[in-house]
Protein backbone atom coordinates (compact mmCIF):
# COMPACT_ATOMS: atom_id res chain seq x y z
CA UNK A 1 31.45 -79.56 85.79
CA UNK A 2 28.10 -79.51 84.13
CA UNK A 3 25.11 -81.71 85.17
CA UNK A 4 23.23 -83.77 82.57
CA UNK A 5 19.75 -83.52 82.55
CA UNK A 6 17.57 -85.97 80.99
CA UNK A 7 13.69 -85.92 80.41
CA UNK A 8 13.24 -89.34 79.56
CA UNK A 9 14.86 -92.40 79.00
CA UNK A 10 14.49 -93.74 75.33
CA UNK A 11 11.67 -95.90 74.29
CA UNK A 12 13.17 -96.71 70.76
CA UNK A 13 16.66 -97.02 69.27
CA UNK A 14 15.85 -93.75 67.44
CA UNK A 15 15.26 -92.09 69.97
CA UNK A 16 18.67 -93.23 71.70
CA UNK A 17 19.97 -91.78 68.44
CA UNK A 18 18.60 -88.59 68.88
CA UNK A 19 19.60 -87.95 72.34
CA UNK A 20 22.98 -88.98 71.47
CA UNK A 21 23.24 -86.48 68.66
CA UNK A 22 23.30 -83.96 71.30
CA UNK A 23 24.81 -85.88 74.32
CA UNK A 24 27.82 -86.70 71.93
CA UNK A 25 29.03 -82.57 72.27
CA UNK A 26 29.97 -82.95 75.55
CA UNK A 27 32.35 -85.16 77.57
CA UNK A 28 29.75 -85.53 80.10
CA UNK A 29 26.91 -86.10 77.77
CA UNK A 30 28.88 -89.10 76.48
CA UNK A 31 29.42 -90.56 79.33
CA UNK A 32 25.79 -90.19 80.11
CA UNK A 33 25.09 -91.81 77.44
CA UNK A 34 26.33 -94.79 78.23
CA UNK A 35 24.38 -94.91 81.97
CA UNK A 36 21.07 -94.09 79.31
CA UNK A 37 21.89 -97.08 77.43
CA UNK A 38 22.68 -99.05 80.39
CA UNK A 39 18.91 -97.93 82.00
CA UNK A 40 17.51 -98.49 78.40
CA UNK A 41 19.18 -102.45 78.96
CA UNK A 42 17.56 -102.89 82.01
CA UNK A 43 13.98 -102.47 80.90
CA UNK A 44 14.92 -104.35 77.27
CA UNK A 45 17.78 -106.19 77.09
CA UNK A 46 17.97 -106.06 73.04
CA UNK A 47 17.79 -102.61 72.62
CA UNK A 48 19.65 -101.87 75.13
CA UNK A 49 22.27 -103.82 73.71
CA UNK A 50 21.90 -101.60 70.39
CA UNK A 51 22.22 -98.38 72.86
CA UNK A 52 25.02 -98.96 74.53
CA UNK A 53 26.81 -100.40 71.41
CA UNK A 54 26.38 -96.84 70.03
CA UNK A 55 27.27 -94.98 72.83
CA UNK A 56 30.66 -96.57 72.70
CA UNK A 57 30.75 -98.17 69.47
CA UNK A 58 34.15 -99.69 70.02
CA UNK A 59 32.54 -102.40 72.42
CA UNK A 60 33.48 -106.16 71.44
CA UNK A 61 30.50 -108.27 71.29
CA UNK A 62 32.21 -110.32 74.01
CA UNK A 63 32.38 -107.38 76.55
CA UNK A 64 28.45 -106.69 75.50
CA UNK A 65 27.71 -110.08 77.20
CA UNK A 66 29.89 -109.05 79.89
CA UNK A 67 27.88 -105.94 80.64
CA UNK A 68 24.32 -108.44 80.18
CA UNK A 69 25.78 -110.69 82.80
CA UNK A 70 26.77 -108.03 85.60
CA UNK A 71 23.24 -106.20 85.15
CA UNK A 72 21.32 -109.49 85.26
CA UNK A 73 18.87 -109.40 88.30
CA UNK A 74 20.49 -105.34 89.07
CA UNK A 75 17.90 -103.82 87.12
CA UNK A 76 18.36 -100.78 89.58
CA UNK A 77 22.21 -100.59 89.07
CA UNK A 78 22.14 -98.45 86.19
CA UNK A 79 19.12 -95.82 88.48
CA UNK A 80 22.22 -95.62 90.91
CA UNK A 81 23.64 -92.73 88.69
CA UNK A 82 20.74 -90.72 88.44
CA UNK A 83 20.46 -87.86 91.54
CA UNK A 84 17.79 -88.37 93.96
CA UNK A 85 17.74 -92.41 93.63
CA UNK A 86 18.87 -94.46 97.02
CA UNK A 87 18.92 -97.77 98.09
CA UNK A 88 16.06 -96.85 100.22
CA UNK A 89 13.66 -95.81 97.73
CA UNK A 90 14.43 -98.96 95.39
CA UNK A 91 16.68 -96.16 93.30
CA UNK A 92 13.40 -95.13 91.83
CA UNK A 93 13.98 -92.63 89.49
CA UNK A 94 12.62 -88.97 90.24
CA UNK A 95 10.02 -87.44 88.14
CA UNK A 96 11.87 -85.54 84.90
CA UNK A 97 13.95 -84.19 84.68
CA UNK A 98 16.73 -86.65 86.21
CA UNK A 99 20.16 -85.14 86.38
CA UNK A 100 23.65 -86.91 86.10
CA UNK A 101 26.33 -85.14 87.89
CA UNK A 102 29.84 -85.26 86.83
CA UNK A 103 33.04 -84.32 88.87
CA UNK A 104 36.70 -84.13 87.37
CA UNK A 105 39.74 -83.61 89.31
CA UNK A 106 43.43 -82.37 88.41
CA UNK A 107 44.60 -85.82 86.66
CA UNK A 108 41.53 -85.95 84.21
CA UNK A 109 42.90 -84.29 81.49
CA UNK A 110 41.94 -81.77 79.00
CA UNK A 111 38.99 -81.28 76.84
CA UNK A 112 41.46 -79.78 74.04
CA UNK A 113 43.73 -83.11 74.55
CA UNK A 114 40.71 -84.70 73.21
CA UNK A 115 40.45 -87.97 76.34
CA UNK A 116 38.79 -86.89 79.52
CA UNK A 117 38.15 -89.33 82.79
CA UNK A 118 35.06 -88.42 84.59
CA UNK A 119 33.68 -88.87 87.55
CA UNK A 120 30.08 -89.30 88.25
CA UNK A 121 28.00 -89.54 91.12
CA UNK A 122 26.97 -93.12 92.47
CA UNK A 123 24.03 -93.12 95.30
CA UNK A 124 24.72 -96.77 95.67
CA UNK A 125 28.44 -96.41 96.40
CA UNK A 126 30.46 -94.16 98.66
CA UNK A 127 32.78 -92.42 96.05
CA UNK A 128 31.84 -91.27 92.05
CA UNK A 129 32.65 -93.83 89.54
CA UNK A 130 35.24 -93.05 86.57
CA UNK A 131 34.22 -93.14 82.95
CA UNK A 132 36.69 -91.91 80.04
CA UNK A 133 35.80 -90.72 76.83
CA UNK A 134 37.62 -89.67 73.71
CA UNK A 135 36.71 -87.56 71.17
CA UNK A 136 36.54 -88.59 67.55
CA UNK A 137 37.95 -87.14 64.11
CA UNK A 138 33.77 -85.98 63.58
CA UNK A 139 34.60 -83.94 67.31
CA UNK A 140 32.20 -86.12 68.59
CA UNK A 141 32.58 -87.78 71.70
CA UNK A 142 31.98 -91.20 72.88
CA UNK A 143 32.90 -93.34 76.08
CA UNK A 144 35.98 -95.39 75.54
CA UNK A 145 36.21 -97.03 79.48
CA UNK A 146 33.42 -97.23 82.05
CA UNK A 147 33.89 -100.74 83.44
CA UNK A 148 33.03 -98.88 86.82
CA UNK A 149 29.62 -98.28 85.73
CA UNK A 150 29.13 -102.35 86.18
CA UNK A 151 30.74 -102.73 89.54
CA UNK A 152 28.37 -103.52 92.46
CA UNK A 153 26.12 -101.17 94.62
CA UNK A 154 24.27 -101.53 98.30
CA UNK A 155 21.47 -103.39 97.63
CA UNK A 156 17.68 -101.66 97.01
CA UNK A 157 16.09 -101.73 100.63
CA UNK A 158 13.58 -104.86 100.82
CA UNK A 159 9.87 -103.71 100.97
């Protein structure tokens, strides 16, 4: 399963954009794309709300609050995803590139079936966290469930 490797995290909703164009070939570049949009959230809360509304554009207004509420005062939560963060080095993000690595196993699914669940890696938690995404009509694909992303990790160490 491929790794995704970022350079940056998005300073602007066009830049989101961008990124997505080519995050939105893959499976796992979709579901990065959500954990970018998530990061993006935790620095600015308003456009992070417009990131993560396009990386899964199906997302009720009513679940966006959800996701504000669970990430309020976890500014670190979404840093857990990236390799190289830990609880003991506040999940401070390495210097670019950051990678995202993805696992599947047998009960996934199929690219060519066009719904995938992935797995990717959580420092903060002792097993991966799922995250499914669908690909659209366009061949495009976007994250349809990653609730998981939002559930809790060990703390950041205290300084």
């Amino acid at each position: 399963m491929p790794d995704v490797i970022l350079h940056d995290v998005p300073a602007s909703f066009q830049q989101f954009t961008e990124q997505m164009r080519s995050l939105g070939e893959s499976p796992e570049g979709a579901a990065a794309g959500v954990i970018i949009g998530l990061a993006v959230m935790a620095r600015d809360k308003d456009l992070g709300k417009q990131c993560v509304t396009a990386a899964d554009p199906s997302l009720p207004a009513s679940r966006l609050r959800f996701v504000e509420e669970r990430l309020a005062g976890k500014d670190y939560l979404p840093y857990s995803y990236i390799i190289g963060t830990r609880p003991e080095n506040s999940y401070s993000p390495p210097e670019p590139p950051m990678v995202i690595r993805f696992s599947t196993n047998p009960y996934s699914g199929d690219p060519a079936g066009g719904r995938v669940k992935l797995f990717v890696e959580c420092s903060g938690a002792d097993s991966p966290r799922p995250v499914t995404v669908t690909r659209g009509a366009d061949g495009r694909w976007t994250a349809a469930e990653w609730s998981s992303l939002l559930t809790g990790v060990r703390p950041p160490a205290q300084p």
